[in-house]
N, C-alpha and C. Protein backbone atom coordinates (compact mmCIF):
# COMPACT_ATOMS: atom_id res chain seq x y z
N UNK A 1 0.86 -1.17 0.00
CA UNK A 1 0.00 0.00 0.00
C UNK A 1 0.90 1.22 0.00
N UNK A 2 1.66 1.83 -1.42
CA UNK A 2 2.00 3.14 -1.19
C UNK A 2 1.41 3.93 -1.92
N UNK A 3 0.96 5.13 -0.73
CA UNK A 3 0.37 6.69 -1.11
C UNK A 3 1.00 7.00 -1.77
N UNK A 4 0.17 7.88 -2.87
CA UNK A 4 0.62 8.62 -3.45
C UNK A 4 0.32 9.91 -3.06
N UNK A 5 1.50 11.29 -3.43
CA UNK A 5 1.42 12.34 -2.77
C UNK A 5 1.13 13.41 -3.64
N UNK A 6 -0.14 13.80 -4.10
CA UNK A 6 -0.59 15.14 -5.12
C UNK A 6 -1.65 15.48 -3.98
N UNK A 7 -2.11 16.92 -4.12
CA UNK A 7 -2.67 17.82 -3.44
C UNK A 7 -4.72 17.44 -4.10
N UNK A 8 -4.30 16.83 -5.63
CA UNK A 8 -5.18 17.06 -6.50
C UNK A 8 -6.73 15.91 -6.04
N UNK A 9 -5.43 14.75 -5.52
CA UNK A 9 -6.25 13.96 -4.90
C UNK A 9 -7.04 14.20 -3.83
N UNK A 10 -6.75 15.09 -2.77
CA UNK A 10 -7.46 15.06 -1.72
C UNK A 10 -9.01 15.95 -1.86
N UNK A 11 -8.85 16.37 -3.00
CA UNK A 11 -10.07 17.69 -3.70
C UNK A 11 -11.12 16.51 -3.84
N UNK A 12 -10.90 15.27 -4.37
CA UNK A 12 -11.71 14.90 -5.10
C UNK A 12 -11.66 13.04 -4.39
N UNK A 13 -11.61 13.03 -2.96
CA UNK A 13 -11.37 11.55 -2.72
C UNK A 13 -12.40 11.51 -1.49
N UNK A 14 -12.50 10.19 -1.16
CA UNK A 14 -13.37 10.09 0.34
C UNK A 14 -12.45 10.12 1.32
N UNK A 15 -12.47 10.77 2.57
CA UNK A 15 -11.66 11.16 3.62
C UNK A 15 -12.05 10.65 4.59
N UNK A 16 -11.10 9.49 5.42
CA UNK A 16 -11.73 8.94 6.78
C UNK A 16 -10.40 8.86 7.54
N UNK A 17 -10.79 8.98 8.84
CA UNK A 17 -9.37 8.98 9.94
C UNK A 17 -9.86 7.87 10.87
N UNK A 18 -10.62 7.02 10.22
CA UNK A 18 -11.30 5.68 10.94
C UNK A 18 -10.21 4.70 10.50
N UNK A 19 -9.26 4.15 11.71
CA UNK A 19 -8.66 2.88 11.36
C UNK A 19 -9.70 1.54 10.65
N UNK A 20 -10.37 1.26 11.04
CA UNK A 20 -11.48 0.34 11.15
C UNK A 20 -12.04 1.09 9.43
N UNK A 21 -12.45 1.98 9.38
CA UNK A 21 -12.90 2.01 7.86
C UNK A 21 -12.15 2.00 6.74
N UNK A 22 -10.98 2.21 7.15
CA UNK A 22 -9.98 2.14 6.27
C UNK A 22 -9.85 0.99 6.20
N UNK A 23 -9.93 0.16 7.07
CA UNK A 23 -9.53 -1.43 7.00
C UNK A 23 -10.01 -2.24 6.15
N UNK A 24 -11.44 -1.90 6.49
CA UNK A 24 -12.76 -2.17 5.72
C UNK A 24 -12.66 -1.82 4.04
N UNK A 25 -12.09 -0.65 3.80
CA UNK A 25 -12.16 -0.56 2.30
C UNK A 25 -11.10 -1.58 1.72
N UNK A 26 -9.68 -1.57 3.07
CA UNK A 26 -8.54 -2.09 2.18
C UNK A 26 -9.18 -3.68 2.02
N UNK A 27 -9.62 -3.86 2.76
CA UNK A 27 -10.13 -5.76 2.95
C UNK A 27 -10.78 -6.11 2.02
N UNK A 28 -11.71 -4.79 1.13
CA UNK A 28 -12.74 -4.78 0.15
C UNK A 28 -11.65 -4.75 -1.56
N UNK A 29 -10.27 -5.02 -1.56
CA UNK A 29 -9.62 -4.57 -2.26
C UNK A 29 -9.13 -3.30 -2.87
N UNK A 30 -9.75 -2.14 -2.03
CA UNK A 30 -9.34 -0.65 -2.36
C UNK A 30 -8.30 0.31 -1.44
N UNK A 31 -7.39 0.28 -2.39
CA UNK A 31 -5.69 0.70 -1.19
C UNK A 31 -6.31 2.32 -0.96
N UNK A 32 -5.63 3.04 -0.53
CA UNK A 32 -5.68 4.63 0.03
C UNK A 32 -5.16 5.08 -1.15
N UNK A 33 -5.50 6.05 -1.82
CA UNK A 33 -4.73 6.72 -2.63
C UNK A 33 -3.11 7.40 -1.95
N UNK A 34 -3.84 8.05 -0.35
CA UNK A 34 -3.03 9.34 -0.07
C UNK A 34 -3.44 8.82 1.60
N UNK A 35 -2.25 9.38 2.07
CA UNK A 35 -2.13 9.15 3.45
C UNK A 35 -1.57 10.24 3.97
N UNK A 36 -2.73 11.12 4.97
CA UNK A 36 -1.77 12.43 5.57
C UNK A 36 -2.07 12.29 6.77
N UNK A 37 -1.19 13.18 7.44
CA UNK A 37 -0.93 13.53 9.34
C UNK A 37 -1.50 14.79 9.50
N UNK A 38 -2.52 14.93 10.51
CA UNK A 38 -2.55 16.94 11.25
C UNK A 38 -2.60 16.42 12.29
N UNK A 39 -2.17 17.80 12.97
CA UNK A 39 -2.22 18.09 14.91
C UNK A 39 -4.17 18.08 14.53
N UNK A 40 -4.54 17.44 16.15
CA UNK A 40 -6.05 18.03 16.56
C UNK A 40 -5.96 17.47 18.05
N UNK A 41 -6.05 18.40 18.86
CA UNK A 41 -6.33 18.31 19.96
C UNK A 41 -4.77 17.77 20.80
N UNK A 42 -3.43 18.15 20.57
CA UNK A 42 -2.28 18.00 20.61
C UNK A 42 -2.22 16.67 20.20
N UNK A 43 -2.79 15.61 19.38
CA UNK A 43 -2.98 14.70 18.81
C UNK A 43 -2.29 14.96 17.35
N UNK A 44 -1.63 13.32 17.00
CA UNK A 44 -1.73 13.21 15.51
C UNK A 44 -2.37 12.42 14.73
N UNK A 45 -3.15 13.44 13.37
CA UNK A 45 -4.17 12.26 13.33
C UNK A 45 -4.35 11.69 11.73
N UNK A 46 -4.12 10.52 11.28
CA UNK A 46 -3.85 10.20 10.28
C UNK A 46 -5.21 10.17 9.35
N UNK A 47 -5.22 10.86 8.10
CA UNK A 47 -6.49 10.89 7.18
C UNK A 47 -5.75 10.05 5.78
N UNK A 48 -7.02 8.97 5.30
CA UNK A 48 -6.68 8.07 4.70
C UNK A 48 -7.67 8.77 3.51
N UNK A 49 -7.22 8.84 2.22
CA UNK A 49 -8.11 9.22 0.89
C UNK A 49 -8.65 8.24 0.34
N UNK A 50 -9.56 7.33 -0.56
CA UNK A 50 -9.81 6.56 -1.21
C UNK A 50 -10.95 7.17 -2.68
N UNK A 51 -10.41 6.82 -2.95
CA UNK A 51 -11.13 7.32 -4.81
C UNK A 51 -12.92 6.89 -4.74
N UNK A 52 -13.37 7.50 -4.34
CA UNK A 52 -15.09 7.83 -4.17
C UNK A 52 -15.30 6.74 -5.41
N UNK A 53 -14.75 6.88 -6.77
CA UNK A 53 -15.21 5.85 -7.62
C UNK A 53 -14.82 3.89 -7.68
N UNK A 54 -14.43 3.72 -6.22
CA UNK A 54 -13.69 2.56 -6.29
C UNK A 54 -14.84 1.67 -4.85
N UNK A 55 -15.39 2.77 -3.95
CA UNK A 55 -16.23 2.79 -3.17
C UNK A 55 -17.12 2.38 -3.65
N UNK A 56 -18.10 3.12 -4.39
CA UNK A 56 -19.22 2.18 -4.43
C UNK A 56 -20.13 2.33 -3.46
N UNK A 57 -20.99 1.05 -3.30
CA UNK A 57 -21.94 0.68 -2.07
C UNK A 57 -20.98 0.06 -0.50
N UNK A 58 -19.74 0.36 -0.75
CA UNK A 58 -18.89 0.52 0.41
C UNK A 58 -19.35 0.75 1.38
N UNK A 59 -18.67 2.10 1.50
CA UNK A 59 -19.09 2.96 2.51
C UNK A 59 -20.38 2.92 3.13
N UNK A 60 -21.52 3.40 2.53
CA UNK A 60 -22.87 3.37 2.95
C UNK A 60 -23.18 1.52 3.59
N UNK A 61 -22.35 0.25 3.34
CA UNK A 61 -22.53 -0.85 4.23
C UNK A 61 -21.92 -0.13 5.40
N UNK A 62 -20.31 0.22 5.46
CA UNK A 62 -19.73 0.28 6.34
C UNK A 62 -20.19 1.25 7.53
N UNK A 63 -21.11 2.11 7.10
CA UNK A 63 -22.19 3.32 7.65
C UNK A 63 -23.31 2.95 8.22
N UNK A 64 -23.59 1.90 7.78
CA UNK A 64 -25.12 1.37 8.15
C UNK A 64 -24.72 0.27 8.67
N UNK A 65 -23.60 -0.55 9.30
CA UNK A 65 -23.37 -1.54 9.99
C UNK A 65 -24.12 -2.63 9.20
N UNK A 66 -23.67 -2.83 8.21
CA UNK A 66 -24.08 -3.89 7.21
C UNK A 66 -23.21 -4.45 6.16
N UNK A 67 -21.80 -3.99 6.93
CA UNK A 67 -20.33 -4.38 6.08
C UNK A 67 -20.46 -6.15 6.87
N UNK A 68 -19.92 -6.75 5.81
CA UNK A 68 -19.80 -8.08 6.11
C UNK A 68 -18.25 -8.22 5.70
N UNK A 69 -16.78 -9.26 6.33
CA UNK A 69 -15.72 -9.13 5.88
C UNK A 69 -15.65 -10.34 6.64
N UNK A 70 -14.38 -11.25 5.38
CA UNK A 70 -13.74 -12.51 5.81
C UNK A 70 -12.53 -11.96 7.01
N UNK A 71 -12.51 -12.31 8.05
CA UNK A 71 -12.28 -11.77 9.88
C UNK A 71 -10.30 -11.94 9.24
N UNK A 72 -9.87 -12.84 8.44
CA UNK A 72 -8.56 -12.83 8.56
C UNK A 72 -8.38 -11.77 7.46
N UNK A 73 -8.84 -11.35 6.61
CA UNK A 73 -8.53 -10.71 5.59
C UNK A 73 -8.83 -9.11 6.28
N UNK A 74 -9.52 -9.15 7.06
CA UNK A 74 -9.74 -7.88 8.04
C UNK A 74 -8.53 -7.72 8.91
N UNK A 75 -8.37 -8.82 9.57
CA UNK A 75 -6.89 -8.28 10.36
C UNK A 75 -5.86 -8.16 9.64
N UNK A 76 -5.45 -8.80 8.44
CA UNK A 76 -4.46 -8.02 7.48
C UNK A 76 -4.06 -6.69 7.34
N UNK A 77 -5.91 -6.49 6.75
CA UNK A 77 -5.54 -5.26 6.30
C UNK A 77 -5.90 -3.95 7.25
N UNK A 78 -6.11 -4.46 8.81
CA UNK A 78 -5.98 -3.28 9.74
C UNK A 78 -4.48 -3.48 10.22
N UNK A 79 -3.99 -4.49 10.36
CA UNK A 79 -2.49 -4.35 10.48
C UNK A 79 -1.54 -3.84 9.57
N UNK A 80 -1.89 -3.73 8.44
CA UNK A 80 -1.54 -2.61 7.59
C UNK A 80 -1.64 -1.50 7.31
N UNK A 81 -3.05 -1.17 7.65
CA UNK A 81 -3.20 0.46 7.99
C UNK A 81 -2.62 0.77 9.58
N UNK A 82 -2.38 -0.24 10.50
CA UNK A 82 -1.39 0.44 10.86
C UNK A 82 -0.10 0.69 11.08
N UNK A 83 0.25 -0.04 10.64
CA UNK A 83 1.96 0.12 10.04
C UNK A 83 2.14 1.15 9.08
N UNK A 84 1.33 1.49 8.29
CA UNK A 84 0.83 2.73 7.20
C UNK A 84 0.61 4.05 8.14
N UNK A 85 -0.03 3.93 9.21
CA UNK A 85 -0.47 5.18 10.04
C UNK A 85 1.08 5.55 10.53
N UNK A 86 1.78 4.31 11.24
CA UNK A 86 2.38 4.84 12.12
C UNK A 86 3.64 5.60 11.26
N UNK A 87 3.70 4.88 10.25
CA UNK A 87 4.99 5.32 9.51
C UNK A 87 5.03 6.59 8.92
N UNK A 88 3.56 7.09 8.46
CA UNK A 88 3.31 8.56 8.10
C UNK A 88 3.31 9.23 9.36
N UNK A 89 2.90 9.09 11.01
CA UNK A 89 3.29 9.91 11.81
C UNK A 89 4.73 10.17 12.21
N UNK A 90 5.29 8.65 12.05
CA UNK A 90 6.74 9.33 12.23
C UNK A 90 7.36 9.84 10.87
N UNK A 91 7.04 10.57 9.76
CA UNK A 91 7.39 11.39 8.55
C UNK A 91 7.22 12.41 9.26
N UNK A 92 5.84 12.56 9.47
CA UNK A 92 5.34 14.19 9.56
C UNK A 92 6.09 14.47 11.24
N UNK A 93 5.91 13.11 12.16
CA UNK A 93 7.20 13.70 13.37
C UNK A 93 8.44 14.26 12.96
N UNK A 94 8.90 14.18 11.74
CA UNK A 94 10.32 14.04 11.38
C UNK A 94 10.06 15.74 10.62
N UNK A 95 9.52 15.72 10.00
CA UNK A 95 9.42 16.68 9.48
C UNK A 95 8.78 18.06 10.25
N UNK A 96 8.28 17.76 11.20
CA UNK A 96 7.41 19.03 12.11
C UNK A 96 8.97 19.35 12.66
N UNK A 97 10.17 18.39 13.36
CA UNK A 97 11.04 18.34 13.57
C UNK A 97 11.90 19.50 12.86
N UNK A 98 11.96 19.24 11.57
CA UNK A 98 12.61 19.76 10.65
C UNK A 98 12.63 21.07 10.45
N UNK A 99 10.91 21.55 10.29
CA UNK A 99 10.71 22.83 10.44
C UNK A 99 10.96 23.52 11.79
N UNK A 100 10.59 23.02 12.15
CA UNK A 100 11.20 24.06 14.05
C UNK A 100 12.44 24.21 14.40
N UNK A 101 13.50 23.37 13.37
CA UNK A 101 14.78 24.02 13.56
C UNK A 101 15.26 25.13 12.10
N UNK A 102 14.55 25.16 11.72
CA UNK A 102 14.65 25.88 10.62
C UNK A 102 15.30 25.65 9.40
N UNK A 103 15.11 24.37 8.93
CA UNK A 103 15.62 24.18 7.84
C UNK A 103 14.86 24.09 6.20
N UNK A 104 15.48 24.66 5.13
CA UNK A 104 15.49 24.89 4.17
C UNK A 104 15.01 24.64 3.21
């Protein structure tokens, strides 16, 4: 699962910071396009993109508690989103880093 990083995508994608829904799409065969980090609440919080046209009747199961998923193919792919989460917080750790010493 690697993000890709354009601005263009996030205009036009579905946006969730739900480990668990993200899981759910990846389990459904649909990777993240884009994976970003913000501060909220001195928190970091990872937002996962997915291409609205790859969704489908997705989401609206996963909304209405009417997602059904094979249980090992679910823990896959939440153990992948978080190895995916954690690795984009320590970027953007690295990089919040970066800027506060002032570099270039």
């Amino acid at each position: 699962m690697e993000p890709i990083q354009t601005d263009s995508i996030q205009e036009h994608s579905i946006r969730t910071s739900d480990f668990y829904e993200a899981a759910y799409y990846l389990s459904e065969g649909i990777p993240p396009e884009e994976i970003t980090c913000r501060h909220l609440n001195k928190n970091i919080i990872c937002d996962f993109y997915f291409d609205p046209r790859q969704i489908g009747s997705h989401q609206f199961n996963y909304h209405s508690s009417q997602a059904i998923v094979n249980l090992l193919a679910f823990r896959r792919s939440y153990a992948e989103v978080l190895t995916c989460a954690n690795q984009a917080k320590r970027e953007y750790r690295k990089g919040q880093k970066s800027a506060s010493y002032g570099e270039e």
